[in-house]
N, C-alpha and C. Protein backbone atom coordinates (compact mmCIF):
# COMPACT_ATOMS: atom_id res chain seq x y z
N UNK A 1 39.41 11.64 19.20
CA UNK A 1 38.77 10.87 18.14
C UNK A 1 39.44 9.50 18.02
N UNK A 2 38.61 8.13 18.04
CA UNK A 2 39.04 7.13 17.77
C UNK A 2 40.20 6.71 16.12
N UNK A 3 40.57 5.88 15.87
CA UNK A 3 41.03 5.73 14.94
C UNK A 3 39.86 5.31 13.90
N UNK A 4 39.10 4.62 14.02
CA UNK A 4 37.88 4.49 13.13
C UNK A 4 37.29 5.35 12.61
N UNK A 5 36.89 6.73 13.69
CA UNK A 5 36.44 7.93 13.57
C UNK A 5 37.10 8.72 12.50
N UNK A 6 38.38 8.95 12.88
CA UNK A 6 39.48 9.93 12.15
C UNK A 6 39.32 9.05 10.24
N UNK A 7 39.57 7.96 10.43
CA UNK A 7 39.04 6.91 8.85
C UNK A 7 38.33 7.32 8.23
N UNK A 8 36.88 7.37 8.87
CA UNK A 8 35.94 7.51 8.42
C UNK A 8 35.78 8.92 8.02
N UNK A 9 36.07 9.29 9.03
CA UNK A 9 36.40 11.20 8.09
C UNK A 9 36.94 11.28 7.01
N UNK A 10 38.01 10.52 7.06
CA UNK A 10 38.98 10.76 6.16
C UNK A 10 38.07 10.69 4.84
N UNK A 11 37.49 9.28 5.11
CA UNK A 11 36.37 8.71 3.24
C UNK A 11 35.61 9.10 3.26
N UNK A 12 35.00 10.16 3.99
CA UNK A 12 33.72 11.05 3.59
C UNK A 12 34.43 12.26 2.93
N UNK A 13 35.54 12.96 3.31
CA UNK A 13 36.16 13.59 2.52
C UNK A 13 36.31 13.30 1.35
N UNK A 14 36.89 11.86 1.02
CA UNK A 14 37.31 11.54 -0.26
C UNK A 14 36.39 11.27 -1.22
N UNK A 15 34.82 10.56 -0.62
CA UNK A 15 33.78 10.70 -1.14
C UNK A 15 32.94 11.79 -1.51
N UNK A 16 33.20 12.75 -0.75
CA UNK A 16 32.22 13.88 -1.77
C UNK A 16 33.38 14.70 -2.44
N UNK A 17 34.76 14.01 -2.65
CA UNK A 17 35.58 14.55 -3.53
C UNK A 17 35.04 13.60 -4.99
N UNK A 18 35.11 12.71 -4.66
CA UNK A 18 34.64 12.09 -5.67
C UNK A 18 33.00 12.16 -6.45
N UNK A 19 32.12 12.20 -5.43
CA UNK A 19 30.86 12.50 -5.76
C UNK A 19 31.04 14.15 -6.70
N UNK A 20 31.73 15.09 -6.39
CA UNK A 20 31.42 16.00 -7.13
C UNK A 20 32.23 15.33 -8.51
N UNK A 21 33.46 15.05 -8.66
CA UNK A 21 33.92 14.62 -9.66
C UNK A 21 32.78 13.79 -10.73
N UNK A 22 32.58 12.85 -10.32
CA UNK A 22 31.33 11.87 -10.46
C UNK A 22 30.21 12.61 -11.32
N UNK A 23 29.29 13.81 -10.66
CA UNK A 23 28.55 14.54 -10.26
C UNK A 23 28.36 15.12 -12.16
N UNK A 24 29.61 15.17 -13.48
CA UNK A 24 29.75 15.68 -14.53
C UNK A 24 29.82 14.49 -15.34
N UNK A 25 30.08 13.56 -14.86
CA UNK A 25 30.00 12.59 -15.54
C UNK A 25 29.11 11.18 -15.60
N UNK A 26 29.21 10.79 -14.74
CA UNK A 26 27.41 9.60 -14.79
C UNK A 26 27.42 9.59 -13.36
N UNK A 27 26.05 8.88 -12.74
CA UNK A 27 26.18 8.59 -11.62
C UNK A 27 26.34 7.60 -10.90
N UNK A 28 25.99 7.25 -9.57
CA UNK A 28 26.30 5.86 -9.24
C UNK A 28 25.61 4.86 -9.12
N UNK A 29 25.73 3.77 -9.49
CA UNK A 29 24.83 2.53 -9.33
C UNK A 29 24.09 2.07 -7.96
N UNK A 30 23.16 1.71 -8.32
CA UNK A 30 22.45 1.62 -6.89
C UNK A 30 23.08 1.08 -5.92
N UNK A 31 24.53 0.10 -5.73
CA UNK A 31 24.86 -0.40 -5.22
C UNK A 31 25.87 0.89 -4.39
N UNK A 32 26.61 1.33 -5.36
CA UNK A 32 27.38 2.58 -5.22
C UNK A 32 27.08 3.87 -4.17
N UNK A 33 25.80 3.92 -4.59
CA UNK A 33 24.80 4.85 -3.76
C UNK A 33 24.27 4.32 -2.58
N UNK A 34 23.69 3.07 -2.22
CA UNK A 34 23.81 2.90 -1.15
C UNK A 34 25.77 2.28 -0.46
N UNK A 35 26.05 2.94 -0.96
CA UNK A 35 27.42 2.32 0.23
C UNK A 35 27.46 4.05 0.57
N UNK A 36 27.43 4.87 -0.60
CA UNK A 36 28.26 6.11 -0.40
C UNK A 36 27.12 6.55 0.65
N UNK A 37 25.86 6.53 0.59
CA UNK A 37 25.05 7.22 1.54
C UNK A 37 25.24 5.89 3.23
N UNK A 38 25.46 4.88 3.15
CA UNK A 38 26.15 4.39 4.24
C UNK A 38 27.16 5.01 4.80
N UNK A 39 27.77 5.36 4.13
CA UNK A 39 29.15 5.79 4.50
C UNK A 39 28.68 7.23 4.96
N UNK A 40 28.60 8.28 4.27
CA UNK A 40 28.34 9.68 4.44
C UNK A 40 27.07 10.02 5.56
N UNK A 41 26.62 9.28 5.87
CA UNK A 41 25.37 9.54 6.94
C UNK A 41 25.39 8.39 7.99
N UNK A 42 26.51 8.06 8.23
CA UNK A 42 27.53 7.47 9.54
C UNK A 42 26.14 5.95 9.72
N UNK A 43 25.54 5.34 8.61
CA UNK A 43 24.50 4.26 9.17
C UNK A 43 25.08 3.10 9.68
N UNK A 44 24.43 2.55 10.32
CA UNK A 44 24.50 0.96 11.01
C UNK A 44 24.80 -0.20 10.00
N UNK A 45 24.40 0.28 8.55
CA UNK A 45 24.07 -0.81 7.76
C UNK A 45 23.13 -0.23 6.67
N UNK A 46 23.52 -0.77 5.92
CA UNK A 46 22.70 -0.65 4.29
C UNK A 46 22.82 -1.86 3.30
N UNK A 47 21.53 -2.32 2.98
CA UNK A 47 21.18 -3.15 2.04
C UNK A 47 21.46 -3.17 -0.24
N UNK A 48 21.70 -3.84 -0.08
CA UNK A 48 21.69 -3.25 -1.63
C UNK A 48 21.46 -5.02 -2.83
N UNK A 49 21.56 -4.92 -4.05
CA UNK A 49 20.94 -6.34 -4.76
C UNK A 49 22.32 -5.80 -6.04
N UNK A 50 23.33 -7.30 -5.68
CA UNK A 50 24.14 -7.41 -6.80
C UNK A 50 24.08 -8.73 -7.08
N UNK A 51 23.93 -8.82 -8.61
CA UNK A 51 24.23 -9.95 -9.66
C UNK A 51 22.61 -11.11 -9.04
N UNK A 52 21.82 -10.87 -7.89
CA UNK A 52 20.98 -11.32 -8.27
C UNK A 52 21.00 -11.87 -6.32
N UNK A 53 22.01 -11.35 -5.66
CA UNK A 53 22.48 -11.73 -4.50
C UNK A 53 21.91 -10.31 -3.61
N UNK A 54 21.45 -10.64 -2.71
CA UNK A 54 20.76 -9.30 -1.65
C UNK A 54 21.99 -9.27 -0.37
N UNK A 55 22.70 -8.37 -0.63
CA UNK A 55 23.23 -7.84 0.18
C UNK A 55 23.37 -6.81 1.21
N UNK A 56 24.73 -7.19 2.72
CA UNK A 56 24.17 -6.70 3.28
C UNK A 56 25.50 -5.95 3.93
N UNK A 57 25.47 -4.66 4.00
CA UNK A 57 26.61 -4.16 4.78
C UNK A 57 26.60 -3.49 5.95
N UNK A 58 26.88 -4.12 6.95
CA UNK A 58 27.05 -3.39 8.28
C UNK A 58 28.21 -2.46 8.65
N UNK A 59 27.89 -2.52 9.98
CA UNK A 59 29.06 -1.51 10.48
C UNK A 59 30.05 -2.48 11.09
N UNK A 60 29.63 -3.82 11.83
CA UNK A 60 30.49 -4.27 12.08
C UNK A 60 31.40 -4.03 13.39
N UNK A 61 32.62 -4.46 13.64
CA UNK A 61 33.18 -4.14 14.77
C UNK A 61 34.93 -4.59 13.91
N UNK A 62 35.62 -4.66 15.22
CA UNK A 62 37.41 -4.23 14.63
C UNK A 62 37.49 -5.80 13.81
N UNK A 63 36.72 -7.05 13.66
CA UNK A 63 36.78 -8.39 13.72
C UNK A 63 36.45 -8.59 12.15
N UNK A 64 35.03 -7.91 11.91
CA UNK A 64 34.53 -8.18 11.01
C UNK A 64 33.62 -6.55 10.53
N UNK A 65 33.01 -7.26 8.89
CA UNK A 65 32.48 -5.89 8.58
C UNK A 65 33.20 -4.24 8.54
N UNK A 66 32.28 -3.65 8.11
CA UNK A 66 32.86 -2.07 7.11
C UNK A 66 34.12 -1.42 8.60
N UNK A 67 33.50 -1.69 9.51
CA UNK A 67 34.81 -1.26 10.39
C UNK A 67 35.75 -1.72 10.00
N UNK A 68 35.90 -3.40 10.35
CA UNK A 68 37.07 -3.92 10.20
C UNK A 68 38.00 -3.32 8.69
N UNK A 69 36.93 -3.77 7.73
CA UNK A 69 38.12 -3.41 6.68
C UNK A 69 38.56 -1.67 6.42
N UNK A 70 37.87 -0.83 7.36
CA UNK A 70 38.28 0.50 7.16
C UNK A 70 39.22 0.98 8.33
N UNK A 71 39.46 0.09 9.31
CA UNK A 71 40.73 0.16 10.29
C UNK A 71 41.52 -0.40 9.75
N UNK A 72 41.16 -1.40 8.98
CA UNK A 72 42.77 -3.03 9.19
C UNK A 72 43.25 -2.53 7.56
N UNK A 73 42.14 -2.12 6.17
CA UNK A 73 42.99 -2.10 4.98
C UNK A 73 42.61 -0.74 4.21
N UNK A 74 42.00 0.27 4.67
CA UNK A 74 41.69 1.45 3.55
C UNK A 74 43.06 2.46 4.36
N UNK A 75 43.30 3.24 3.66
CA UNK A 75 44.50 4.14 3.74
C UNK A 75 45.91 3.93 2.80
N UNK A 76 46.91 4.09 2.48
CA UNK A 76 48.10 4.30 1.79
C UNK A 76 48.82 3.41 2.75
N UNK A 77 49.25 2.19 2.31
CA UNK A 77 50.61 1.46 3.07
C UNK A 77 49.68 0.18 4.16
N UNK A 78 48.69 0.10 4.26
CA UNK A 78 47.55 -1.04 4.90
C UNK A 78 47.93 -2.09 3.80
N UNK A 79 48.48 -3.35 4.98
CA UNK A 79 47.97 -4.67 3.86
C UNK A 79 46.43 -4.84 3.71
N UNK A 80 47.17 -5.41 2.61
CA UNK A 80 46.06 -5.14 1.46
C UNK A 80 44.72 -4.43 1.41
N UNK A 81 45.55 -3.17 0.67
CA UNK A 81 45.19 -1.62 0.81
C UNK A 81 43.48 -1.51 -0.23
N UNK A 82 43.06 -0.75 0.68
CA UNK A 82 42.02 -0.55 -0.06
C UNK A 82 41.58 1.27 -0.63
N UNK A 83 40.75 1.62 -1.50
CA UNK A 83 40.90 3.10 -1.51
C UNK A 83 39.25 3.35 -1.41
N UNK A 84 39.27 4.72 -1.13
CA UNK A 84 37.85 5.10 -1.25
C UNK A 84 36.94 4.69 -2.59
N UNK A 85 37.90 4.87 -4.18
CA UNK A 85 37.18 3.83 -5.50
C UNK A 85 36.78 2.40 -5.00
N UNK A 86 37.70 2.20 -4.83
CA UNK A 86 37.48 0.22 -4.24
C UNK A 86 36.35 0.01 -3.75
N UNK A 87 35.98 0.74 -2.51
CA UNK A 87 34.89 0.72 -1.27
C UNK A 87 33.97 0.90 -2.53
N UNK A 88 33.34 1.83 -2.85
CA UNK A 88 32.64 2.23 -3.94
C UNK A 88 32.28 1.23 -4.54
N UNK A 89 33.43 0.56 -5.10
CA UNK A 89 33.48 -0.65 -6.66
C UNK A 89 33.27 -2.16 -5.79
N UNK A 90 32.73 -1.68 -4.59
CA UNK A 90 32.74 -3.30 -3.41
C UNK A 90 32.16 -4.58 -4.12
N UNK A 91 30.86 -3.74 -4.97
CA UNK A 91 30.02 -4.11 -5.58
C UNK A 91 30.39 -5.06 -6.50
N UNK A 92 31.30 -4.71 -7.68
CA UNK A 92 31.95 -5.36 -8.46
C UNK A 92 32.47 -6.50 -8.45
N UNK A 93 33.40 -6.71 -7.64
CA UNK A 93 33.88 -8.06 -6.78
C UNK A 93 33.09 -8.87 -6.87
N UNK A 94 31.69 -8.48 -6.80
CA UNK A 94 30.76 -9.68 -6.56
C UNK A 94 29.89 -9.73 -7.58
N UNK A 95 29.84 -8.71 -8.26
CA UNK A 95 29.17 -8.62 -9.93
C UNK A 95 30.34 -9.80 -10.73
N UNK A 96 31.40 -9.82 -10.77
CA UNK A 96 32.28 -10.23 -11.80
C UNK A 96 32.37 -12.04 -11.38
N UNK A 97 31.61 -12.27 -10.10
CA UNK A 97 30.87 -13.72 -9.78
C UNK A 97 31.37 -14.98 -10.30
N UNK A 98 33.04 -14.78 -9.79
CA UNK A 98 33.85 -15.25 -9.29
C UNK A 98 34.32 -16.11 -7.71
N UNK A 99 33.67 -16.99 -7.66
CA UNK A 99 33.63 -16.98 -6.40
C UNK A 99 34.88 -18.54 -5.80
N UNK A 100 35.61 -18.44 -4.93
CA UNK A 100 36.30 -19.67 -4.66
C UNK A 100 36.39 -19.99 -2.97
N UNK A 101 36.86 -21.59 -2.95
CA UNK A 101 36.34 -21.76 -1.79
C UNK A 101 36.23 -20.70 -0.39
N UNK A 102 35.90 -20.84 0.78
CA UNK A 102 36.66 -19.97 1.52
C UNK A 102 36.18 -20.72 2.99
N UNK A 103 36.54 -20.26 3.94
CA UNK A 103 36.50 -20.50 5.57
C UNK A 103 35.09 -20.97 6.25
N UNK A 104 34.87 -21.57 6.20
CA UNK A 104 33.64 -21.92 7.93
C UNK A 104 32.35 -22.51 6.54
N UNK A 105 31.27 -21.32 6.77
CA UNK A 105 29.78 -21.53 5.66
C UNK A 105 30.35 -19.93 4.51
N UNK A 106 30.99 -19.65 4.55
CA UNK A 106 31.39 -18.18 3.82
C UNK A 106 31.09 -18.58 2.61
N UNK A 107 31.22 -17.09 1.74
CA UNK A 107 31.56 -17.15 0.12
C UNK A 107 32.37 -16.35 0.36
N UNK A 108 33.07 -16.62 -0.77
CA UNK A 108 34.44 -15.42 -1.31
C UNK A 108 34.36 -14.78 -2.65
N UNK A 109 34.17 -13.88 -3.02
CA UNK A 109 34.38 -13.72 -4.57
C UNK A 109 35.79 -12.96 -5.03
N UNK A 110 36.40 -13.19 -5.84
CA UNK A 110 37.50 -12.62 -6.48
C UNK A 110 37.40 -11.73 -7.24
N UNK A 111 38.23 -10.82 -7.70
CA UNK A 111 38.53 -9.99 -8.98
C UNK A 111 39.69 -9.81 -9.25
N UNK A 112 40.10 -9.88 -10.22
CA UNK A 112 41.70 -9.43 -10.57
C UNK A 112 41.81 -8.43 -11.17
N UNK A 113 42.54 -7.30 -10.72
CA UNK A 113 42.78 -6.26 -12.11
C UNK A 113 44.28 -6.12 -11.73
N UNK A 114 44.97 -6.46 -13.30
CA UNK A 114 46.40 -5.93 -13.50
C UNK A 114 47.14 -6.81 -12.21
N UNK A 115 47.81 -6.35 -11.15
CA UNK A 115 48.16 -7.23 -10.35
C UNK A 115 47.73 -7.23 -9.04
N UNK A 116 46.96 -6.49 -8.93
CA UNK A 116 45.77 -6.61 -7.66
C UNK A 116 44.68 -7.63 -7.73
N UNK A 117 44.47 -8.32 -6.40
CA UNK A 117 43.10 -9.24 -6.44
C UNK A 117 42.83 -8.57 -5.63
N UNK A 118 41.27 -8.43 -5.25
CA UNK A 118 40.50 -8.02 -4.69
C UNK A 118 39.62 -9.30 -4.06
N UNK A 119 39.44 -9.00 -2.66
CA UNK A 119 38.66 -10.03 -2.17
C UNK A 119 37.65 -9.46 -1.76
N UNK A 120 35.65 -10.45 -1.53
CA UNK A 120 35.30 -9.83 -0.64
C UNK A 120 34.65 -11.33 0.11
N UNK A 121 34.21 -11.54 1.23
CA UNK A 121 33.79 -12.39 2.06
C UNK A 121 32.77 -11.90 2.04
N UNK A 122 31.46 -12.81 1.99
CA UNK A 122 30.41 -12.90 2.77
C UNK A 122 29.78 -14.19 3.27
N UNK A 123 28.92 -13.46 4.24
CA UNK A 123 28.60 -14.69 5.48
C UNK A 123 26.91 -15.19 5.00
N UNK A 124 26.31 -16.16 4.66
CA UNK A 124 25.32 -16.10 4.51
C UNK A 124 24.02 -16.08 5.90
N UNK A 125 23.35 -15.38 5.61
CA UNK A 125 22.13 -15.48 6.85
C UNK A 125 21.10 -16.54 6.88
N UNK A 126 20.43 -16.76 7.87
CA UNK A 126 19.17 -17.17 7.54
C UNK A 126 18.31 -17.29 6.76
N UNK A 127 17.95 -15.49 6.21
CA UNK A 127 16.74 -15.00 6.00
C UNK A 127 17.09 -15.10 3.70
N UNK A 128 18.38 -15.83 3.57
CA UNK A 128 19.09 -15.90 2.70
C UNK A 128 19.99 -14.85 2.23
N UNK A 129 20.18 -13.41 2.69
CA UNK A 129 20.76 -12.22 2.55
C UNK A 129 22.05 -12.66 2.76
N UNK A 130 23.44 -11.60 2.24
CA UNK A 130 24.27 -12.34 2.68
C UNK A 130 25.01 -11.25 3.16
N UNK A 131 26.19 -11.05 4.20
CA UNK A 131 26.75 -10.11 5.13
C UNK A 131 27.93 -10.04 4.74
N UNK A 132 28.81 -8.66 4.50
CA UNK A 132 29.91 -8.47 4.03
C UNK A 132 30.54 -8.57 5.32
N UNK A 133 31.64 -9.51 5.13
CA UNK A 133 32.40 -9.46 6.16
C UNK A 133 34.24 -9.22 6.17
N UNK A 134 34.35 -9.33 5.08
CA UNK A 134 35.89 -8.94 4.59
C UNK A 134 35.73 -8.64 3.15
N UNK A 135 36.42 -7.41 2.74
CA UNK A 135 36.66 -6.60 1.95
C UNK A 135 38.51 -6.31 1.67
N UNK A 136 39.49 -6.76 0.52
CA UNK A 136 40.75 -6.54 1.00
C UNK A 136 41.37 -6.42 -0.43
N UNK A 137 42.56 -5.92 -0.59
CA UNK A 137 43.08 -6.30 -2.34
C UNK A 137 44.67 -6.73 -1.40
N UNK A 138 45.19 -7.34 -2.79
CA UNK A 138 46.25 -8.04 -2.62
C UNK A 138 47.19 -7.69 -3.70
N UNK A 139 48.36 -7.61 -3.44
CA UNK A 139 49.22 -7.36 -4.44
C UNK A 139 49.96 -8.78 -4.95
N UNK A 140 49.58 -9.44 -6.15
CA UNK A 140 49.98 -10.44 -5.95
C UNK A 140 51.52 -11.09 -6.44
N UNK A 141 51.75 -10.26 -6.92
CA UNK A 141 53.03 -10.20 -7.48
C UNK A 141 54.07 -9.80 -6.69
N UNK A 142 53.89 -8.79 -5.25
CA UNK A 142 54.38 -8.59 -4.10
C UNK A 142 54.65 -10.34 -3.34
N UNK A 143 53.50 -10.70 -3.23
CA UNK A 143 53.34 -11.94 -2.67
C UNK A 143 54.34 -13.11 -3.05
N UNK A 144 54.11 -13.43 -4.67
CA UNK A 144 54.95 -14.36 -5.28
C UNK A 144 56.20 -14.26 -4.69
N UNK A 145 56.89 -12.63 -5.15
CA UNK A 145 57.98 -12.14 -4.70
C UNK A 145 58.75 -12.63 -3.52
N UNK A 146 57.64 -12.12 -2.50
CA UNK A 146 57.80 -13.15 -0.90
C UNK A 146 58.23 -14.25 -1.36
N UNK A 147 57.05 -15.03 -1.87
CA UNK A 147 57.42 -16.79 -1.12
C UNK A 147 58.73 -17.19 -1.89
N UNK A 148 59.00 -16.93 -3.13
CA UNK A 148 60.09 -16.85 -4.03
C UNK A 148 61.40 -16.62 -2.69
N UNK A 149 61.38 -15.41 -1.92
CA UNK A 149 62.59 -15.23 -0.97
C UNK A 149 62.67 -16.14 0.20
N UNK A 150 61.33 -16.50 0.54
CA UNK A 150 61.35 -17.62 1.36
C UNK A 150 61.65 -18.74 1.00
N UNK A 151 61.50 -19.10 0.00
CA UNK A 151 61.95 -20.65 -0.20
C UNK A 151 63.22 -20.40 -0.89
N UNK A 152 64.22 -19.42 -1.37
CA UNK A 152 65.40 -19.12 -1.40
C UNK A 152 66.16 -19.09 -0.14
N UNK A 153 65.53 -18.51 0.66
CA UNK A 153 66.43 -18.76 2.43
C UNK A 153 66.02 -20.09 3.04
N UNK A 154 65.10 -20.83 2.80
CA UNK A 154 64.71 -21.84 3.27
C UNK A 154 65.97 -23.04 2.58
N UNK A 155 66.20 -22.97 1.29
CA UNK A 155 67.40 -24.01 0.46
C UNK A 155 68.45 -23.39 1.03
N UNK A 156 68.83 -22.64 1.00
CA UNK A 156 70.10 -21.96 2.26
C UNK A 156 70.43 -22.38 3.01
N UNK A 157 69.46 -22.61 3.87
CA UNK A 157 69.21 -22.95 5.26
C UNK A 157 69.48 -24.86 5.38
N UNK A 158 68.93 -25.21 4.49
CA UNK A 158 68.99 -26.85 3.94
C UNK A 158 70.72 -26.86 3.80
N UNK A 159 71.15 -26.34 3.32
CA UNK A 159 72.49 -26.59 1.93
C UNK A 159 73.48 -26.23 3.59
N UNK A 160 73.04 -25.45 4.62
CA UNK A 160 73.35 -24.69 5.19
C UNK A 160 73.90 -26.27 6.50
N UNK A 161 72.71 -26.43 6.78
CA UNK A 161 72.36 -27.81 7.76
C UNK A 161 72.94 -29.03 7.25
N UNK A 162 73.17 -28.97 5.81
CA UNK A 162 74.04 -30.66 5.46
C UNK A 162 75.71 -30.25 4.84
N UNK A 163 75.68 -29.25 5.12
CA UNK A 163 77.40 -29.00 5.13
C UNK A 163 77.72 -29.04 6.43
């Protein structure tokens, strides 16, 4: 079994763990429902309409799209980790219509909760639809942390070079 394969098992597991959970308490939003039936019936791609935007999720390859971000960030210990809720809540990200600059013709939209951002990329098409192409959360307070130690060894390094 590929590593994509073994993934993807993994969040169909976690999804009809959740779907029964779910299942007593409300259900899922149309957006929700088509990812989870993307996901659970192994499709190419599924369409869905958030905040007024027609979206589009493929399968993608290791580069871009639902592959990419389910090799490169869903699992425990993946920068910037994603979980089977997240995938689910993809939707959100782009409901809460936030959006800041980003790379090439892209959109980006943001979300923040607590000290996670959540990113998602999309690519716009032709036909005006637009293509998920990165999906990721960030710990951002991890991050600060970083550059904070980097530019502490970096004055080091200065103080270091003029003595």
């Amino acid at each position: 079994m590929t590593d994509y394969e073994l993934k993807l098992q993994q969040l169909q597991k976690e999804f009809k763990e959740i779907n029964t959970k779910k299942a007593n308490k409300w259900d899922f939003t149309p957006d929700q429902k088509a990812i989870y039936d993307f996901v659970m019936k192994s499709q190419k791609y599924t369409t869905f309409n958030i905040a007024g935007y027609d979206i589009i999720l493929r399968l993608g390859n290791k580069d871009f799209g639902f592959k990419h971000f389910l090799l490169k960030h869903y699992g425990t210990g993946c920068v910037g980790e994603i979980k089977a809720n997240d995938i689910l809540k993809l939707g959100n990200v782009i409901k809460n219509n936030i959006s800041v600059p980003a790379k090439e013709d892209k959109i980006k939209f943001i979300q923040t909760k607590g000290d996670l951002k959540y990113s998602v990329v999309l690519k716009p098409q032709k036909d005006g639809k637009l293509v998920v192409s990165f999906f990721s959360s960030k710990e951002e307070i991890k991050i600060i942390e970083q550059i904070e130690i980097i530019n502490k060894i970096s004055i080091s390094v200065e103080i270091e070079m003029k003595l």
